[in-house]
Structure formats: structure tokens, C-alpha cells
PDB file of N, CA and C in Angstrom:
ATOM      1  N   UNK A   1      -2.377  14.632   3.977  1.00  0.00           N
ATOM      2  CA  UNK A   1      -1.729  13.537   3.247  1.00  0.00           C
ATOM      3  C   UNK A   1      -0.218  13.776   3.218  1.00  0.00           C
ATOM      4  N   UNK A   2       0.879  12.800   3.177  1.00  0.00           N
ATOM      5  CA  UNK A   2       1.916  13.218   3.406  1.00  0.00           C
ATOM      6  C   UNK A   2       2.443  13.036   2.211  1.00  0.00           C
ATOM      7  N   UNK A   3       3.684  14.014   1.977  1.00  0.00           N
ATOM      8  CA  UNK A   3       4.063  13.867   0.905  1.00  0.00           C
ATOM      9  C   UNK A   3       4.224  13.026  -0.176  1.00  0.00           C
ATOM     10  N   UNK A   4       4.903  11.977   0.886  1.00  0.00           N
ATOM     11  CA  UNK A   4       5.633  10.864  -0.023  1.00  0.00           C
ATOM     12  C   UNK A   4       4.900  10.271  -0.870  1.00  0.00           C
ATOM     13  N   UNK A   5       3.309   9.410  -0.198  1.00  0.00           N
ATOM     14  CA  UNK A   5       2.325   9.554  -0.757  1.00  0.00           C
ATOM     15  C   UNK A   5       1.461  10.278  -1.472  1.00  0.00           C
ATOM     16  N   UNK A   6       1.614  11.643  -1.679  1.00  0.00           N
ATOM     17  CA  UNK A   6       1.303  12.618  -2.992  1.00  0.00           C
ATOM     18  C   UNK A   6       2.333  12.182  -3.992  1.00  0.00           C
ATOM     19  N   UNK A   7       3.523  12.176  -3.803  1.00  0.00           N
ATOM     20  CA  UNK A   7       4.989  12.298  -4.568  1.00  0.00           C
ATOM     21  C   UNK A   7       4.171  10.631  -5.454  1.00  0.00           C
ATOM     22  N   UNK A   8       4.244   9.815  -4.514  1.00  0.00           N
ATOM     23  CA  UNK A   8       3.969   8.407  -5.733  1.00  0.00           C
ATOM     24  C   UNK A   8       2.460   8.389  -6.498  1.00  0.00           C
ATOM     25  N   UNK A   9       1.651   9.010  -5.878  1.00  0.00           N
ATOM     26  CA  UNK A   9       0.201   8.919  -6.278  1.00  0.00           C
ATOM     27  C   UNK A   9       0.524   9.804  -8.001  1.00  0.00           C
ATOM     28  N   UNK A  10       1.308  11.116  -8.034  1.00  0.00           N
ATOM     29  CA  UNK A  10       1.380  11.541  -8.778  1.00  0.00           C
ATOM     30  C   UNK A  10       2.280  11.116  -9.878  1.00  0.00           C
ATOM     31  N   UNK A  11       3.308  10.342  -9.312  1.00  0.00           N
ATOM     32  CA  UNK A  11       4.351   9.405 -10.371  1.00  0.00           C
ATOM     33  C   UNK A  11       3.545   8.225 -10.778  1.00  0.00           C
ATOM     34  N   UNK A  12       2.294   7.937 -10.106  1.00  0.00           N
ATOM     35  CA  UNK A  12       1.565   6.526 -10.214  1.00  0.00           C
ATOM     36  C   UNK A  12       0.416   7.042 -11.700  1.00  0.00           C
ATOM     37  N   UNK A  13       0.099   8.292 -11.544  1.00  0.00           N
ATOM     38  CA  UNK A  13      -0.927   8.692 -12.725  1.00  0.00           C
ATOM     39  C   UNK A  13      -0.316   9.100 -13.924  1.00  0.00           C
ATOM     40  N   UNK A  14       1.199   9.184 -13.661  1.00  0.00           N
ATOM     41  CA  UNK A  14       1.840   9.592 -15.065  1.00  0.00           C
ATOM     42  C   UNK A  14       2.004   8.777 -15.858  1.00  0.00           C
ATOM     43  N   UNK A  15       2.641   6.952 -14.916  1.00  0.00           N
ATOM     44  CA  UNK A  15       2.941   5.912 -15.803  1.00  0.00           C
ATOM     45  C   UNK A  15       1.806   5.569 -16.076  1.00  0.00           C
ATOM     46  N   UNK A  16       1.669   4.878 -17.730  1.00  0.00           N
ATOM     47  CA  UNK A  16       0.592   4.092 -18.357  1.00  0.00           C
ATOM     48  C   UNK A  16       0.244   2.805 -17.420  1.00  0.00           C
ATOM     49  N   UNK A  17      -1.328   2.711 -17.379  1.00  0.00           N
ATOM     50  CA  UNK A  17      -1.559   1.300 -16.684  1.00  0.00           C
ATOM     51  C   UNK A  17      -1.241   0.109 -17.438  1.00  0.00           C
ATOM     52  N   UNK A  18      -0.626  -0.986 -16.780  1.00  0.00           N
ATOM     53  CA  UNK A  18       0.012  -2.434 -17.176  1.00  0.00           C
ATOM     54  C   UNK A  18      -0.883  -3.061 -17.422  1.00  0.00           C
ATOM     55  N   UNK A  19      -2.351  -2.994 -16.815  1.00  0.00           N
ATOM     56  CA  UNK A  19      -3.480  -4.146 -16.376  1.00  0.00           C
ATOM     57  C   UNK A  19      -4.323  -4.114 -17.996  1.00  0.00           C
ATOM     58  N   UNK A  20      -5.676  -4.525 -17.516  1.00  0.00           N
ATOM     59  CA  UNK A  20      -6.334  -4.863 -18.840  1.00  0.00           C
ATOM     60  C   UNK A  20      -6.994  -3.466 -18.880  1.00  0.00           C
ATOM     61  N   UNK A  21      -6.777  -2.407 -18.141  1.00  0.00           N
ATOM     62  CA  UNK A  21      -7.383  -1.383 -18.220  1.00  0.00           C
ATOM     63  C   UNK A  21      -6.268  -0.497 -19.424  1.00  0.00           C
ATOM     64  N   UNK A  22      -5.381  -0.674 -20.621  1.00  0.00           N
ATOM     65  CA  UNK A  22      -4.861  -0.421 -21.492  1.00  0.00           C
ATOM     66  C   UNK A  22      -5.122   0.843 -22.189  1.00  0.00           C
ATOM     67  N   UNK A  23      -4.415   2.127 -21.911  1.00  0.00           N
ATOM     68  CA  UNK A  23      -4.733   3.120 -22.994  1.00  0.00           C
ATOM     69  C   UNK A  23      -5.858   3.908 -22.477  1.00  0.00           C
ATOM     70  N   UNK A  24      -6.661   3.549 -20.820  1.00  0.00           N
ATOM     71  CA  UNK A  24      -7.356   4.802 -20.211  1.00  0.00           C
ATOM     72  C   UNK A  24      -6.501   5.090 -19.408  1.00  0.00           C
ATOM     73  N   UNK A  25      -6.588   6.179 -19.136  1.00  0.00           N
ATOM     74  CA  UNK A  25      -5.966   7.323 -17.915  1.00  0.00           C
ATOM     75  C   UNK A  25      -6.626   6.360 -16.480  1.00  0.00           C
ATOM     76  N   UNK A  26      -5.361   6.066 -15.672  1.00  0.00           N
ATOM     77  CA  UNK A  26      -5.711   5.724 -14.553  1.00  0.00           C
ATOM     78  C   UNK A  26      -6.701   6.510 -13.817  1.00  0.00           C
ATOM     79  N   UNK A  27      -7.964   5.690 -13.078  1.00  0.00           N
ATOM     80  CA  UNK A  27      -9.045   6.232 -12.818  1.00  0.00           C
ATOM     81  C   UNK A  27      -8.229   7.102 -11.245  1.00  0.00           C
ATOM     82  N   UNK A  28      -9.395   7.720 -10.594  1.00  0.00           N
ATOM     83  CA  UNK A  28      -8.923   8.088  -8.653  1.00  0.00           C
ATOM     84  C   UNK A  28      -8.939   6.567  -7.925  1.00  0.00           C
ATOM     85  N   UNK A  29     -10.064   5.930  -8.528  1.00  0.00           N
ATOM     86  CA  UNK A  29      -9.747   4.663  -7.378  1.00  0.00           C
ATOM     87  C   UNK A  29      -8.414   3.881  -7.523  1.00  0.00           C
ATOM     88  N   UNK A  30      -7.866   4.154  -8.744  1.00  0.00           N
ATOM     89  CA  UNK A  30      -6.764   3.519  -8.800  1.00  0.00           C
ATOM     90  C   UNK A  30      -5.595   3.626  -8.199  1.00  0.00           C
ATOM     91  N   UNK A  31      -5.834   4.852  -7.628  1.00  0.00           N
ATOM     92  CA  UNK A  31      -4.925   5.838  -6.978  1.00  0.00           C
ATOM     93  C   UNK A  31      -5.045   5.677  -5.650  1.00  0.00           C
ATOM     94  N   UNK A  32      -6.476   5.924  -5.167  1.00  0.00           N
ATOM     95  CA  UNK A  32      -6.272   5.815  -3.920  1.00  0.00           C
ATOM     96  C   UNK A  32      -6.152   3.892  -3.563  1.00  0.00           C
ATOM     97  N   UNK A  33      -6.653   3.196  -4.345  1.00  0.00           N
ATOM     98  CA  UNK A  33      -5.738   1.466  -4.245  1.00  0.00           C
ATOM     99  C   UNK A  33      -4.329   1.947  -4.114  1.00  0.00           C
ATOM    100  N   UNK A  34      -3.505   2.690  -4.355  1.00  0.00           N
ATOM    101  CA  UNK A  34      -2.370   2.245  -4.444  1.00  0.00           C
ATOM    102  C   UNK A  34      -1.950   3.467  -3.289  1.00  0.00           C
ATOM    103  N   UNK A  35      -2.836   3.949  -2.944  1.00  0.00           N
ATOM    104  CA  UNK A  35      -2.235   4.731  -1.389  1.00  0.00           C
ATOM    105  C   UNK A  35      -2.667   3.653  -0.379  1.00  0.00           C
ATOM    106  N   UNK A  36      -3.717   3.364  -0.715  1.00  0.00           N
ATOM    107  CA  UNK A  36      -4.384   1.804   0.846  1.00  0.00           C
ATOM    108  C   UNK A  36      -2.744   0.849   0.659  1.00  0.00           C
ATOM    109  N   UNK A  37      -2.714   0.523  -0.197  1.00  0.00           N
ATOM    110  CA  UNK A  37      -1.411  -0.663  -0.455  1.00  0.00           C
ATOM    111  C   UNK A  37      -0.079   0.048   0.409  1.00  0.00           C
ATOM    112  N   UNK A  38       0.131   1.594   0.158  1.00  0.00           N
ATOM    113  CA  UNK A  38       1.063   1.823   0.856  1.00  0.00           C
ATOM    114  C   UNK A  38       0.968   2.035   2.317  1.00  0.00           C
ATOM    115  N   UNK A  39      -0.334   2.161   2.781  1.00  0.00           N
ATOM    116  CA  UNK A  39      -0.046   2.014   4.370  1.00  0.00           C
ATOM    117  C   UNK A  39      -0.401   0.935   4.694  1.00  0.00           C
ATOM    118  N   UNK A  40      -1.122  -0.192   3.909  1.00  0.00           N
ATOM    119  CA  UNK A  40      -1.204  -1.560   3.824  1.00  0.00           C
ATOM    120  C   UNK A  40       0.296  -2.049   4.067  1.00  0.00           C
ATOM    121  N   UNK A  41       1.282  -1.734   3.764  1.00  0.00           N
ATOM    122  CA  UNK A  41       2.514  -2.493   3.658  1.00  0.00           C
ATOM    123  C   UNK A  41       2.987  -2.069   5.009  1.00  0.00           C
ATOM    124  N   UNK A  42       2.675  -0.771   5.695  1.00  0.00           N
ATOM    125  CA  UNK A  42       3.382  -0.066   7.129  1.00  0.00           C
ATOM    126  C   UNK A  42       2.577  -0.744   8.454  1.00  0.00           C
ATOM    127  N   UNK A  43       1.550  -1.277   8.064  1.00  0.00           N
ATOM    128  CA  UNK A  43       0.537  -1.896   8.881  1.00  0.00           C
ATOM    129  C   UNK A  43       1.065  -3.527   9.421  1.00  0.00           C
ATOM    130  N   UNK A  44       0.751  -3.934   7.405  1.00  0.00           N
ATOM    131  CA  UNK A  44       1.682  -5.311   7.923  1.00  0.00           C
ATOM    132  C   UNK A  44       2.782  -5.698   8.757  1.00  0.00           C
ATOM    133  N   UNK A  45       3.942  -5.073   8.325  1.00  0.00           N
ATOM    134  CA  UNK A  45       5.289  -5.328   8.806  1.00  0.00           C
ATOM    135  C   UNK A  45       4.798  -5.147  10.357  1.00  0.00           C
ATOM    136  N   UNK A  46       4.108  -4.156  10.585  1.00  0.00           N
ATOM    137  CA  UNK A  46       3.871  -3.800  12.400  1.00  0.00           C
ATOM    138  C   UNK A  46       3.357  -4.896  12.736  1.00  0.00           C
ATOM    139  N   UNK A  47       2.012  -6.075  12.007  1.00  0.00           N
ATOM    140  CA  UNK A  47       1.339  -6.984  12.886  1.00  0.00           C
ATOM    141  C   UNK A  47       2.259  -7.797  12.744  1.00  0.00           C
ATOM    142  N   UNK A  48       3.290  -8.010  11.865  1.00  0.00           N
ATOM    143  CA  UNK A  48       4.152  -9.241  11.754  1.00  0.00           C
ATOM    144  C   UNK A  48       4.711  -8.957  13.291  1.00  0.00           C
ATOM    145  N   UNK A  49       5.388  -7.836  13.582  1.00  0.00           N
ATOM    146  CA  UNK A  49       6.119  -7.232  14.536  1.00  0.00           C
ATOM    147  C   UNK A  49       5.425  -7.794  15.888  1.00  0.00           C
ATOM    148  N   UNK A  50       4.284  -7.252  16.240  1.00  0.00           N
ATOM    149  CA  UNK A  50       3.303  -7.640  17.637  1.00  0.00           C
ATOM    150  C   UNK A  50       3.438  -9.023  17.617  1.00  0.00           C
ATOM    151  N   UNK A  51       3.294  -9.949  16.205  1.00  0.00           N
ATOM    152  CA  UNK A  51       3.168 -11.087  16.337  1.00  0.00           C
ATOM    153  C   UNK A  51       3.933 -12.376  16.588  1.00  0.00           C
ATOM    154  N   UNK A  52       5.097 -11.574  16.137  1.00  0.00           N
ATOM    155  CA  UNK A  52       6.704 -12.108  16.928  1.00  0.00           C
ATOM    156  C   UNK A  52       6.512 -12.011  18.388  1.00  0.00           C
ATOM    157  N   UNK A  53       6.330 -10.786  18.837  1.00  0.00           N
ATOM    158  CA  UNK A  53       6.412 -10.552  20.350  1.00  0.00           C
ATOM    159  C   UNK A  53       5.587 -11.281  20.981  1.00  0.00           C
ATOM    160  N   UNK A  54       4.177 -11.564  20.565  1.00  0.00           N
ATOM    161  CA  UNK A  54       3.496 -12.319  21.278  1.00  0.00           C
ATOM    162  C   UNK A  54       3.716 -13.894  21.096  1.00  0.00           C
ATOM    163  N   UNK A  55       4.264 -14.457  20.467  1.00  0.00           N
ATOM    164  CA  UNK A  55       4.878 -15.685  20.203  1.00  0.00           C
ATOM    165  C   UNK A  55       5.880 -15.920  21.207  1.00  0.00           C
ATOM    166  N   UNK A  56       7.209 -14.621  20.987  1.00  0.00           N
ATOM    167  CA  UNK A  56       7.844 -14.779  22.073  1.00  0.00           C
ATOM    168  C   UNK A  56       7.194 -15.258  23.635  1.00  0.00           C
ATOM    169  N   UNK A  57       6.348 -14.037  23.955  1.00  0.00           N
ATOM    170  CA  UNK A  57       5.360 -14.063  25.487  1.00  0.00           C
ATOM    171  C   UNK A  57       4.603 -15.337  25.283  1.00  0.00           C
ATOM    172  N   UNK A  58       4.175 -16.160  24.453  1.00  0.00           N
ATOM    173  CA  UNK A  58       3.765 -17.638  24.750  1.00  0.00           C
ATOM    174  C   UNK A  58       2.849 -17.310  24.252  1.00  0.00           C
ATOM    175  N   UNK A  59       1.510 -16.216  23.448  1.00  0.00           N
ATOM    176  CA  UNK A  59       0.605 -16.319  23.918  1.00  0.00           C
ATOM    177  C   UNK A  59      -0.312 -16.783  22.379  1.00  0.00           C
ATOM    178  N   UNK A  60       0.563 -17.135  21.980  1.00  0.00           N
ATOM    179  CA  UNK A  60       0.104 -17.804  20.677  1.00  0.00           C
ATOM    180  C   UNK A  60       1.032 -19.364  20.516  1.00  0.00           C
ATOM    181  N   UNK A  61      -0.091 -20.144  20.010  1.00  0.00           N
ATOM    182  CA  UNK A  61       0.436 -21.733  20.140  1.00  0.00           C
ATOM    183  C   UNK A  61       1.595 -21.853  19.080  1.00  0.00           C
TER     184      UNK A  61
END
């Protein structure tokens, strides 16, 4: 696991949860949701990326 993602997972369990989950200790799934979201976001930007290019190459209408 790479750091950066330890570094926020662990800044992510310190802050109190916002949601309706109020006043429990953020669960692990909550954690690892919010590691999927961060390579969720490195993923996106890339298909946006291919998907320019292939627009460019014609090969989308």
C-alpha cells in the first residue's frame, strides 16, 4: 500500500464521521471506501484521457 494512501486512511480515522453514522468510530469499510475513491479518482481522469484520444482518432461518434 503506498504511503500516501496509509497517510489519508489514517488522517481519515482520526476525523469524526459527518454522515448519519454520528459518534461511532469509523468502521474498516469506511476506510477502505475511501481508499477505492482514491484510485477511483486516478482511474477516472485516465478514461477521461483515452477518451479524448479516441474521439480525437474518430472512433467514437
Amino acid at each position: 500500500m503506498e504511503p500516501v494512501f496509509a497517510a489519508r486512511a489514517a488522517a481519515a480515522a482520526e476525523t469524526p464521521p459527518r454522515s448519519s453514522s454520528e459518534g461511532k468510530p469509523p468502521t474498516p469499510v469506511l476506510c477502505y471506501t475511501i481508499l477505492r475513491n482514491e484510485k477511483a479518482v486516478a482511474s477516472r481522469r485516465a478514461r477521461r484521457c483515452v477518451q479524448r484520444r479516441a474521439q480525437r482518432k474518430g472512433y467514437l461518434a
